[in-house]
Every structure is written in structure tokens, then in C-alpha cells.
PDB file of N, CA and C in Angstrom:
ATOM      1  N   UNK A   1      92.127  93.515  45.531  1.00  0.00           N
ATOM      2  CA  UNK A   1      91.920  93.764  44.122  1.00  0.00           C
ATOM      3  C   UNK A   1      91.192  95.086  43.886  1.00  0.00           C
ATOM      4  N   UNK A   2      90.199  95.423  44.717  1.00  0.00           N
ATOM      5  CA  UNK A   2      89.739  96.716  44.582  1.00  0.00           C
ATOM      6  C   UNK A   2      90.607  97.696  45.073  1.00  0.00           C
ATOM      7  N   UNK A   3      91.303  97.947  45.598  1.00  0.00           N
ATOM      8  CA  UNK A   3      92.477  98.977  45.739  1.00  0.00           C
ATOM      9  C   UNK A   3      93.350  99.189  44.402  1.00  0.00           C
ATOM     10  N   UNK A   4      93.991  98.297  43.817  1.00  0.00           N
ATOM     11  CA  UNK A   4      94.398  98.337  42.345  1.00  0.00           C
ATOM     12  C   UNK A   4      92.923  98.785  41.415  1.00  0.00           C
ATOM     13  N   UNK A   5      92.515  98.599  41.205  1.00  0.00           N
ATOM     14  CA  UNK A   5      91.039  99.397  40.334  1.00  0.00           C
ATOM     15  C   UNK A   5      90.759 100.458  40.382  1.00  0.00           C
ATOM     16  N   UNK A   6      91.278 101.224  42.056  1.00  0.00           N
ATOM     17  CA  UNK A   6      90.277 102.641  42.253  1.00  0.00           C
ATOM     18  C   UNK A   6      92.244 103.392  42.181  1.00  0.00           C
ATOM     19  N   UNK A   7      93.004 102.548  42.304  1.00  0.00           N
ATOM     20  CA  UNK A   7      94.244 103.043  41.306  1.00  0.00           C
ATOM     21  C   UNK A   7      94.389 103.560  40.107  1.00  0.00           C
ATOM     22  N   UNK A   8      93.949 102.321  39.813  1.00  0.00           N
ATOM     23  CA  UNK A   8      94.442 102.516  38.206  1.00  0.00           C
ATOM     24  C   UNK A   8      93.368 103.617  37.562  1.00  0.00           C
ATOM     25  N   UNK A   9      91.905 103.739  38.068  1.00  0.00           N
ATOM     26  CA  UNK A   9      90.942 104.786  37.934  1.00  0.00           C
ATOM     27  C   UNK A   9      91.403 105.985  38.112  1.00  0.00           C
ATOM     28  N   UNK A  10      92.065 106.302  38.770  1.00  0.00           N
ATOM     29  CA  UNK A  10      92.746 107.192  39.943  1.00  0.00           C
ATOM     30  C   UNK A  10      93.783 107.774  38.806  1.00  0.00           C
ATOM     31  N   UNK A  11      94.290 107.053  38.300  1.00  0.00           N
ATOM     32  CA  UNK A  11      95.620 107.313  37.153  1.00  0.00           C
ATOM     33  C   UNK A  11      94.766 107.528  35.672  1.00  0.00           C
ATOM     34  N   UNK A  12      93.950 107.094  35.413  1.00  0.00           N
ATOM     35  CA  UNK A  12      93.408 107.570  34.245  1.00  0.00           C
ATOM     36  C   UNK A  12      92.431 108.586  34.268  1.00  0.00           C
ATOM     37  N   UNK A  13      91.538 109.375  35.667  1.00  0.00           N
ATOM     38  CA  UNK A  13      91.407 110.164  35.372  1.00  0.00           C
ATOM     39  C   UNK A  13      92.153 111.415  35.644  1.00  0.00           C
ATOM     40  N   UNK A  14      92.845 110.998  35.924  1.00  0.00           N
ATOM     41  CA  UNK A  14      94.228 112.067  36.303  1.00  0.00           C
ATOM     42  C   UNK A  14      94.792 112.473  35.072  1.00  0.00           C
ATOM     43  N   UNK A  15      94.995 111.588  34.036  1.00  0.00           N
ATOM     44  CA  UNK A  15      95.111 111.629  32.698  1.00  0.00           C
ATOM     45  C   UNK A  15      94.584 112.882  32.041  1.00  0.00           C
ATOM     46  N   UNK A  16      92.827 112.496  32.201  1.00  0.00           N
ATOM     47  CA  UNK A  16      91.890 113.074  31.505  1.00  0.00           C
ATOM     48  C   UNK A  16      92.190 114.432  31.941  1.00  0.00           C
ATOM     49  N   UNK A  17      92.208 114.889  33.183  1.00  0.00           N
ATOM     50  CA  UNK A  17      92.577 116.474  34.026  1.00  0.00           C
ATOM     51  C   UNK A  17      93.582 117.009  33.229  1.00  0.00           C
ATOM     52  N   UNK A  18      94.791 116.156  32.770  1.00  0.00           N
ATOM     53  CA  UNK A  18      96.035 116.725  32.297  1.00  0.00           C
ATOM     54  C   UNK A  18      95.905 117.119  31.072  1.00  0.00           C
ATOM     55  N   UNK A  19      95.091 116.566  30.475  1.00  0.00           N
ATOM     56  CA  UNK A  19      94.853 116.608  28.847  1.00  0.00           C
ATOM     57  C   UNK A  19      94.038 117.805  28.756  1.00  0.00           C
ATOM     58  N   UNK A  20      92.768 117.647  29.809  1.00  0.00           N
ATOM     59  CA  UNK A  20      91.593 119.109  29.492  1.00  0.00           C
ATOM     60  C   UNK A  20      92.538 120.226  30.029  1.00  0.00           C
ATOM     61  N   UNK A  21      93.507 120.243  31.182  1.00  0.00           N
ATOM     62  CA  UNK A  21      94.506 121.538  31.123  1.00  0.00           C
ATOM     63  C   UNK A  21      95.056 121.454  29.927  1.00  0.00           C
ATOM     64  N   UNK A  22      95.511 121.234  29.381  1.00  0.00           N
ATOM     65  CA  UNK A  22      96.384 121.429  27.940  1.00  0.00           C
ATOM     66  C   UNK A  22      95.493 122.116  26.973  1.00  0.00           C
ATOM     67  N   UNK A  23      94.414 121.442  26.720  1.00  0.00           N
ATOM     68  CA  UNK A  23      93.472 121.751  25.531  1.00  0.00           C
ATOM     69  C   UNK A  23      92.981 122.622  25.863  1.00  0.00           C
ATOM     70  N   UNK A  24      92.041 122.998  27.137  1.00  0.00           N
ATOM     71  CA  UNK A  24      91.714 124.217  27.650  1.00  0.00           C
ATOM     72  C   UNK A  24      92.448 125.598  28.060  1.00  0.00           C
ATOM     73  N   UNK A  25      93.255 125.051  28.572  1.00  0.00           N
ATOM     74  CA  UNK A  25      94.075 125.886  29.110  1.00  0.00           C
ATOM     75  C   UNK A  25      95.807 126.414  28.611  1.00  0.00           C
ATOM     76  N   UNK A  26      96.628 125.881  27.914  1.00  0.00           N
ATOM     77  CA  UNK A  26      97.612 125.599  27.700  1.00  0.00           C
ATOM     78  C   UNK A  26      97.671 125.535  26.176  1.00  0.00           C
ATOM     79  N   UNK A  27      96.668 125.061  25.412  1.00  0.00           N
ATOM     80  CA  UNK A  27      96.667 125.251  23.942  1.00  0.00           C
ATOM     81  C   UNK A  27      97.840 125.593  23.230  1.00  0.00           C
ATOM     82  N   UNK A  28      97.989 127.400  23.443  1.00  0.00           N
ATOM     83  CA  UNK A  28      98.931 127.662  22.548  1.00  0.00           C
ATOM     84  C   UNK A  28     100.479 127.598  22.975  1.00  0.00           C
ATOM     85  N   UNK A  29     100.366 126.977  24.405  1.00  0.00           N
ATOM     86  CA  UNK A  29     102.080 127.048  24.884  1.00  0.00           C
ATOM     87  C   UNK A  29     102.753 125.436  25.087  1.00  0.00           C
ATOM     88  N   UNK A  30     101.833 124.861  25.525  1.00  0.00           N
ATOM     89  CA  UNK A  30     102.018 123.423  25.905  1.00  0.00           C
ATOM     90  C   UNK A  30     101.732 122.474  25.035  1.00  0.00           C
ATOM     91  N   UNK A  31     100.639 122.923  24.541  1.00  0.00           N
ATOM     92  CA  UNK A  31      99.731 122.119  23.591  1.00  0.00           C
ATOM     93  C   UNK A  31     100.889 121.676  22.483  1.00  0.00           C
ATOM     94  N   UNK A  32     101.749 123.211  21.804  1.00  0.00           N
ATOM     95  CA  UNK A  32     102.690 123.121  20.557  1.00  0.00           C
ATOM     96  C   UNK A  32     103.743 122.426  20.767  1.00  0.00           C
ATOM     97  N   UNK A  33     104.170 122.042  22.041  1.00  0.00           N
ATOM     98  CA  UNK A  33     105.242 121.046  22.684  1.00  0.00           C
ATOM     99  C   UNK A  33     104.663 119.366  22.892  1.00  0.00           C
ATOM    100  N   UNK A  34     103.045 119.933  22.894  1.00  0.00           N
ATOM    101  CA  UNK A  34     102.700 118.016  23.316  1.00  0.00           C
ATOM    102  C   UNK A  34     102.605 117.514  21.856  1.00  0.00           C
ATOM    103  N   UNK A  35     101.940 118.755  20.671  1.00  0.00           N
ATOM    104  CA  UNK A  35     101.647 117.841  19.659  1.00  0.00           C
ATOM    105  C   UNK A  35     102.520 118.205  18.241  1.00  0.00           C
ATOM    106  N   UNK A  36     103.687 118.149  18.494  1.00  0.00           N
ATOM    107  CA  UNK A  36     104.732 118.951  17.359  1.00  0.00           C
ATOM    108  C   UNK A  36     103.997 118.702  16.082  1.00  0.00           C
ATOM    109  N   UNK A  37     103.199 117.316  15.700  1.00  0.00           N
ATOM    110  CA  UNK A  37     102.803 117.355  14.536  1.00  0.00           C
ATOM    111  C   UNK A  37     101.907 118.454  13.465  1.00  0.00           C
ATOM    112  N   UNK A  38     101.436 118.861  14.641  1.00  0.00           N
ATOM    113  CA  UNK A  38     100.310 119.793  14.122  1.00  0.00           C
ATOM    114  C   UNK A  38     100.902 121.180  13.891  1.00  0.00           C
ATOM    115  N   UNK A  39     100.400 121.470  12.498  1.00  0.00           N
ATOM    116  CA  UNK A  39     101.413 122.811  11.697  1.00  0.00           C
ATOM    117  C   UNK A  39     100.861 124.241  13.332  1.00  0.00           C
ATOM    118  N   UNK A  40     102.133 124.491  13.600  1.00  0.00           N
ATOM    119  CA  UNK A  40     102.124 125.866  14.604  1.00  0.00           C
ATOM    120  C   UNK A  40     101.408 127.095  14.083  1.00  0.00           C
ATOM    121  N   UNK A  41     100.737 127.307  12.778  1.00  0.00           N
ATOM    122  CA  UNK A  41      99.932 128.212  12.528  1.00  0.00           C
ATOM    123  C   UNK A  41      98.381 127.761  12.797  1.00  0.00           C
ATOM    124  N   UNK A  42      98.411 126.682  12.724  1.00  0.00           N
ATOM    125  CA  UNK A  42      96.816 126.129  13.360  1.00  0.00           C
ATOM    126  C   UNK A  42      96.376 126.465  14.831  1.00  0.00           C
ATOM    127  N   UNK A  43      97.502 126.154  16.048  1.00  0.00           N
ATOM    128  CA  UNK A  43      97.261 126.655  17.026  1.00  0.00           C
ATOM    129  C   UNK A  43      96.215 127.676  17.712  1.00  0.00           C
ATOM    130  N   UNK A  44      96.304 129.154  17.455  1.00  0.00           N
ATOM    131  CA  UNK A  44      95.703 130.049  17.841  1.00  0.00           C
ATOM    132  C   UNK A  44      94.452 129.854  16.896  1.00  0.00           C
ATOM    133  N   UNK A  45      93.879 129.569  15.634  1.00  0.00           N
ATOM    134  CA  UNK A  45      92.798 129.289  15.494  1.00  0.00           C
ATOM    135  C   UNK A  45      91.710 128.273  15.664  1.00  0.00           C
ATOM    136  N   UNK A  46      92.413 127.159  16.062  1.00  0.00           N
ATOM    137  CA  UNK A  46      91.541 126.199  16.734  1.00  0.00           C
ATOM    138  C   UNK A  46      91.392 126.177  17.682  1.00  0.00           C
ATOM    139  N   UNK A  47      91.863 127.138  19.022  1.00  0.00           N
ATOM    140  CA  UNK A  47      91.858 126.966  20.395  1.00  0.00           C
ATOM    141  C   UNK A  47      90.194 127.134  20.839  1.00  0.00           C
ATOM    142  N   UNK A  48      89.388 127.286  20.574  1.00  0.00           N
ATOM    143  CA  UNK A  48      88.224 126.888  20.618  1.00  0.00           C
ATOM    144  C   UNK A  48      87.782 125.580  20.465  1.00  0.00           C
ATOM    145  N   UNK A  49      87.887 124.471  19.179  1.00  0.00           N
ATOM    146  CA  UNK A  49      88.160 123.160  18.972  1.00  0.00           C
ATOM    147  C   UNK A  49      88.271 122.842  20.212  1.00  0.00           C
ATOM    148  N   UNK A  50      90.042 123.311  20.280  1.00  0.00           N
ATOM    149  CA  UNK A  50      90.252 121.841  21.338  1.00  0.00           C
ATOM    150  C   UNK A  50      89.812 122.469  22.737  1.00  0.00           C
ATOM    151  N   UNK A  51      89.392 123.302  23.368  1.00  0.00           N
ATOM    152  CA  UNK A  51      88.771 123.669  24.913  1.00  0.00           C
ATOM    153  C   UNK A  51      87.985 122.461  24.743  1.00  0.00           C
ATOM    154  N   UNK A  52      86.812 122.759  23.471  1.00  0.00           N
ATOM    155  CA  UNK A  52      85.796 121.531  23.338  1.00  0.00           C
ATOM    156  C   UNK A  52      85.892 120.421  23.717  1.00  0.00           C
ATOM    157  N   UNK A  53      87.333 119.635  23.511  1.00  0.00           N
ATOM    158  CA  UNK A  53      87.650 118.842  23.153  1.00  0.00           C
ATOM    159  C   UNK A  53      88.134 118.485  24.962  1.00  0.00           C
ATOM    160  N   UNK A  54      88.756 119.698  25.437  1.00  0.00           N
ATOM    161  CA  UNK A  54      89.038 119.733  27.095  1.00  0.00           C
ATOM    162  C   UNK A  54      87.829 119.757  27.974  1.00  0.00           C
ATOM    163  N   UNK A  55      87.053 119.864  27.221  1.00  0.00           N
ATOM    164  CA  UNK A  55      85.868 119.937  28.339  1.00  0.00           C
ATOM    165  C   UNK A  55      85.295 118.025  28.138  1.00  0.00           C
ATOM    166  N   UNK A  56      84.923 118.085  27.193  1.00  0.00           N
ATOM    167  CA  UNK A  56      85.198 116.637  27.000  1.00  0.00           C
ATOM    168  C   UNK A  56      85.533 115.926  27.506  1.00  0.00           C
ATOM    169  N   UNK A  57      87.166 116.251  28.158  1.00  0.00           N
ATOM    170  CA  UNK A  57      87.851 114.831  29.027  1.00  0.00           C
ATOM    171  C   UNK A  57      87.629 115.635  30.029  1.00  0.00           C
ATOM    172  N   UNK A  58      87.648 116.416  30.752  1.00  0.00           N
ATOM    173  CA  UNK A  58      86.696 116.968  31.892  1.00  0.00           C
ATOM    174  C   UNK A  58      85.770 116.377  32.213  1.00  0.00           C
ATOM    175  N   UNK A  59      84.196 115.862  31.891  1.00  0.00           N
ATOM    176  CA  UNK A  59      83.313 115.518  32.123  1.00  0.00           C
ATOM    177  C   UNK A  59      83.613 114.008  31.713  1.00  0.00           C
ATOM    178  N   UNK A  60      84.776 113.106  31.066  1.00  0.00           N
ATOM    179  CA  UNK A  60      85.318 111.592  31.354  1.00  0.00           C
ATOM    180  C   UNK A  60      85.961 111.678  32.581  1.00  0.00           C
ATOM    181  N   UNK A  61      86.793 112.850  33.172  1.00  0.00           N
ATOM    182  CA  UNK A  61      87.582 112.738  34.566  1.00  0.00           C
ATOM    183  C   UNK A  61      86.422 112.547  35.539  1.00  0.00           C
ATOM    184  N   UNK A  62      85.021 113.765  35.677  1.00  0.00           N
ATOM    185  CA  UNK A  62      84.280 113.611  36.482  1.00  0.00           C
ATOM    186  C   UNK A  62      83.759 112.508  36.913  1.00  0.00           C
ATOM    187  N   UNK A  63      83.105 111.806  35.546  1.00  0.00           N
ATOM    188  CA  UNK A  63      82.841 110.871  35.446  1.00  0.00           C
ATOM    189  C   UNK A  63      83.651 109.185  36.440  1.00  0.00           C
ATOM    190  N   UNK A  64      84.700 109.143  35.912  1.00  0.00           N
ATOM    191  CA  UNK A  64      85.441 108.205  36.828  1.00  0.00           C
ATOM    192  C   UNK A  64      85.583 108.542  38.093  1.00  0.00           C
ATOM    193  N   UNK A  65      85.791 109.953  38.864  1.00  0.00           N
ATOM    194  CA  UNK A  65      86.018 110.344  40.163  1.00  0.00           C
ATOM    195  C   UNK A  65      84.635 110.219  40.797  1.00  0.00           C
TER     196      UNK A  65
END
């Protein structure tokens, strides 16, 4: 049972890594493909926001690893 746990841990903070690349890193190229909802002129001025927001699940990834 503990092998499934440090799995499924394993998969969600893997999550968190993928998300803080996007938000941090990827913002204006990836980001506009992950979140079509959000008007494409917002992009380049919130990319500060969301790093924030990548560092964030950064320090939830650390956290679980």
C-alpha cells in the first residue's frame, strides 16, 4: 500500500512541476494553448501574476518530494 501512495505523490507532484513550467516559464506560448479561455491580450501583462502563481506550485512540488 505504501508503494501506491509514494505513486500517486509521485504523479501529483509531477503535476505541480508541469504547471510552475507553464506559468513560469511558458506563459506566453503554452500557457495560451493550456488556457484558451483567457482573452490572448492578457497574456504578456500578467506574466508576472502567474510566475507567482508557478512558484507557488513549486514550493507544493517541493513540498510532496
Amino acid at each position: 500500500m505504501h508503494i501506491v501512495a509514494a505513486i500517486l505523490v509521485a504523479l501529483v507532484a509531477a503535476e505541480h512541476l508541469y504547471i510552475l513550467w507553464i506559468e513560469m516559464f511558458a506563459w506566453t506560448t503554452a500557457g495560451r494553448k493550456t488556457f484558451r479561455n483567457f482573452p490572448a491580450h492578457l497574456f504578456e501583462p500578467t506574466k508576472g501574476l502567474a510566475a507567482n502563481q508557478g512558484l507557488y506550485n513549486g514550493f507544493l512540488s517541493a513540498g510532496l518530494i
